[in-house]
C-alpha atoms as a PDB file:
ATOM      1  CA  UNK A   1     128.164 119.852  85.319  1.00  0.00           C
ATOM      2  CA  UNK A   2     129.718 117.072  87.058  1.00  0.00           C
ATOM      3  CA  UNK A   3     127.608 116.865  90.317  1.00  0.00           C
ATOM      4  CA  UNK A   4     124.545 116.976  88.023  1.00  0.00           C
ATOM      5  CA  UNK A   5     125.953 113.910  85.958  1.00  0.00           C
ATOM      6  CA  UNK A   6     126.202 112.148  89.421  1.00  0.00           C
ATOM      7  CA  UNK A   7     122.690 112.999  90.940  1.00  0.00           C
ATOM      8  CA  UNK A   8     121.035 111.396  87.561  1.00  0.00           C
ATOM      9  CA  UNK A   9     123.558 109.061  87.103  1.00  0.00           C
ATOM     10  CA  UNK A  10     122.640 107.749  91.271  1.00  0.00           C
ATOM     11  CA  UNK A  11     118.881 108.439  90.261  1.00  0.00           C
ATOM     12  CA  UNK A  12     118.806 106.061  87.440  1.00  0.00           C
ATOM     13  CA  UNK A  13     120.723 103.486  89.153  1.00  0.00           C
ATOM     14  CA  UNK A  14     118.194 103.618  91.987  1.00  0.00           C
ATOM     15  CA  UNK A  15     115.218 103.738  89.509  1.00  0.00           C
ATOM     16  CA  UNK A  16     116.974 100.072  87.767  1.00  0.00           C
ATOM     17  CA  UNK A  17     117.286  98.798  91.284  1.00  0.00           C
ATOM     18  CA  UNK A  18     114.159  99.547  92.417  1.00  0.00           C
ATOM     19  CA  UNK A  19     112.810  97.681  89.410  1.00  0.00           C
ATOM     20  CA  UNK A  20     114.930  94.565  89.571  1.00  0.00           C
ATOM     21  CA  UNK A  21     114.271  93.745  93.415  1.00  0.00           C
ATOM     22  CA  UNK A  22     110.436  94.713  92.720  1.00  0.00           C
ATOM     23  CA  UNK A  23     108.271  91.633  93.130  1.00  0.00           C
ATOM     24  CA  UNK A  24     105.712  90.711  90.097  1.00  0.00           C
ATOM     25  CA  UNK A  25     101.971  91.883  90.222  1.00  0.00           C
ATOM     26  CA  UNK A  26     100.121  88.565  90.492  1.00  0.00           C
ATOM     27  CA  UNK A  27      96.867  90.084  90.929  1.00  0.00           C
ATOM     28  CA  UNK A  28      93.449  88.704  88.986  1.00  0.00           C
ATOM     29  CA  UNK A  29      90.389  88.403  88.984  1.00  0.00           C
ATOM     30  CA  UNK A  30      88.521  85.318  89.919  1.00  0.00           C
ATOM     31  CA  UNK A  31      84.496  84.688  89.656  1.00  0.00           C
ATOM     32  CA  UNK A  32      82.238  81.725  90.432  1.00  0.00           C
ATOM     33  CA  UNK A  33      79.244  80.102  88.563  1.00  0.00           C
ATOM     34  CA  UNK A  34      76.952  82.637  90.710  1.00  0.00           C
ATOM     35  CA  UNK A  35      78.826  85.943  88.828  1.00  0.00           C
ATOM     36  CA  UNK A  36      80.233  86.912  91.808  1.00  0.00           C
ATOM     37  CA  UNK A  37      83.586  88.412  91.205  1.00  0.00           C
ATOM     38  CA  UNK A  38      86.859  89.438  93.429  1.00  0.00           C
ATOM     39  CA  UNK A  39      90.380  90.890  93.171  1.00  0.00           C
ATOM     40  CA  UNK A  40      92.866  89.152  94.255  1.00  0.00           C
ATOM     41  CA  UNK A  41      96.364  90.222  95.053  1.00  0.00           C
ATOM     42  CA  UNK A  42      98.664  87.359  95.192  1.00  0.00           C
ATOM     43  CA  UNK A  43      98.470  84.198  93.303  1.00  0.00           C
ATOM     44  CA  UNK A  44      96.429  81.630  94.730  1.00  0.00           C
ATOM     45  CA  UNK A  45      95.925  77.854  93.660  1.00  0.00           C
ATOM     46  CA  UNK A  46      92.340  77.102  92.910  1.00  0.00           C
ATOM     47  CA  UNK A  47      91.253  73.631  92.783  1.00  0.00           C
ATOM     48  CA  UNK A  48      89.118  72.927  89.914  1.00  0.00           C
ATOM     49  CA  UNK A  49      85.855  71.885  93.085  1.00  0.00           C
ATOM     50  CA  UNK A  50      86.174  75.322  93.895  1.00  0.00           C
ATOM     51  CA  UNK A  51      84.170  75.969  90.587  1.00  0.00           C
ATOM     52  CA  UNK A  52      85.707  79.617  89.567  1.00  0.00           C
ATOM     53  CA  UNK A  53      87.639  81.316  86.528  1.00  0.00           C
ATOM     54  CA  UNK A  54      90.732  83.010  87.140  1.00  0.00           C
ATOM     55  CA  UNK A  55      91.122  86.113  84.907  1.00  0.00           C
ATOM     56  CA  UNK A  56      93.872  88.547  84.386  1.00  0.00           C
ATOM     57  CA  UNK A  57      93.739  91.714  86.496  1.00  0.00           C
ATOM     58  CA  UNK A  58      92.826  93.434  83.007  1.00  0.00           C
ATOM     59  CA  UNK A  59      89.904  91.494  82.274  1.00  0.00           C
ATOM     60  CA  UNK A  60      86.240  93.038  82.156  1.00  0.00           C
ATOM     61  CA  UNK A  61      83.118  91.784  81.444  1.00  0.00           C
ATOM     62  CA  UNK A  62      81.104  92.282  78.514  1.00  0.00           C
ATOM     63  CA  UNK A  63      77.408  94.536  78.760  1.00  0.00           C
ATOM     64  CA  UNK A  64      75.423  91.204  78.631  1.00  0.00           C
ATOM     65  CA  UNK A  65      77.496  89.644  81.183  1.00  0.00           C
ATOM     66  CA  UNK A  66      75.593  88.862  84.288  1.00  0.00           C
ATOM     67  CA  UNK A  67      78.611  89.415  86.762  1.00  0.00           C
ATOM     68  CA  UNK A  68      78.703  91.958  90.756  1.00  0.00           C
ATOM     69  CA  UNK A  69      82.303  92.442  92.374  1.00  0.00           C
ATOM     70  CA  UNK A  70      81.840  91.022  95.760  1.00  0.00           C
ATOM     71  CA  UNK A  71      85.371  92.170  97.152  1.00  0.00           C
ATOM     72  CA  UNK A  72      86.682  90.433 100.193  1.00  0.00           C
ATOM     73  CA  UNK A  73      90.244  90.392 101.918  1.00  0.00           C
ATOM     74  CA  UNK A  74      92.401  87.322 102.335  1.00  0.00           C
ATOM     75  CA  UNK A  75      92.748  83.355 100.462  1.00  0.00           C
ATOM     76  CA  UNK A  76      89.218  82.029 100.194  1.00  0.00           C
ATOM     77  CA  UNK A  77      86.641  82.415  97.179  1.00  0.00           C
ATOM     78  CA  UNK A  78      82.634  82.657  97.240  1.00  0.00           C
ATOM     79  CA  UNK A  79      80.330  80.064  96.837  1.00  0.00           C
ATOM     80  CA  UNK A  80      76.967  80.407  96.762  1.00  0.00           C
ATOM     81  CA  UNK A  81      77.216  83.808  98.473  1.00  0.00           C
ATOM     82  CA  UNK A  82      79.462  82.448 101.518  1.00  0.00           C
ATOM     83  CA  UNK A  83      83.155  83.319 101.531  1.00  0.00           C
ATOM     84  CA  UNK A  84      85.253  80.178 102.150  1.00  0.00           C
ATOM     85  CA  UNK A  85      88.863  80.103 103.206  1.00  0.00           C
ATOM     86  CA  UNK A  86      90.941  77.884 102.122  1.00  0.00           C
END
């Protein structure tokens, strides 16, 4: 019985590591005036010009909403249908 002890024993230890050095989800979801809406994965700083809402990664809009996911990769937002980065 001993080994076994040791293999779960090692198994959660690796499992609490894992968790500790893990970095936080800062992902959300951002939309401008225009209802056009993106994921983002990291936390970005968006000055208040920029005109969008930052929501958490839960969020979802309601069925009256008048909102499109317009995904793109990288730091920048939309704006009138043009992707700016910043």
């Amino acid at each position: 019985m001993k080994p076994m002890k040791k293999i779960v024993s090692s198994a959660l230890f690796g499992l609490a590591a894992a968790v500790i050095v893990a970095p936080a989800a800062n992902a959300a979801i951002v939309c401008n005036a225009e209802g056009e809406c993106w994921h983002t994965h990291k936390t970005y700083e968006y000055k208040p010009e920029f005109g969008v809402t930052v929501y958490p990664d839960t969020w979802k809009w309601g069925d009256t909403d008048h909102y499109r996911w317009r995904e793109h990769s990288g730091r920048g937002y939309w704006s009138k249908g043009v992707w700016i980065t910043f």
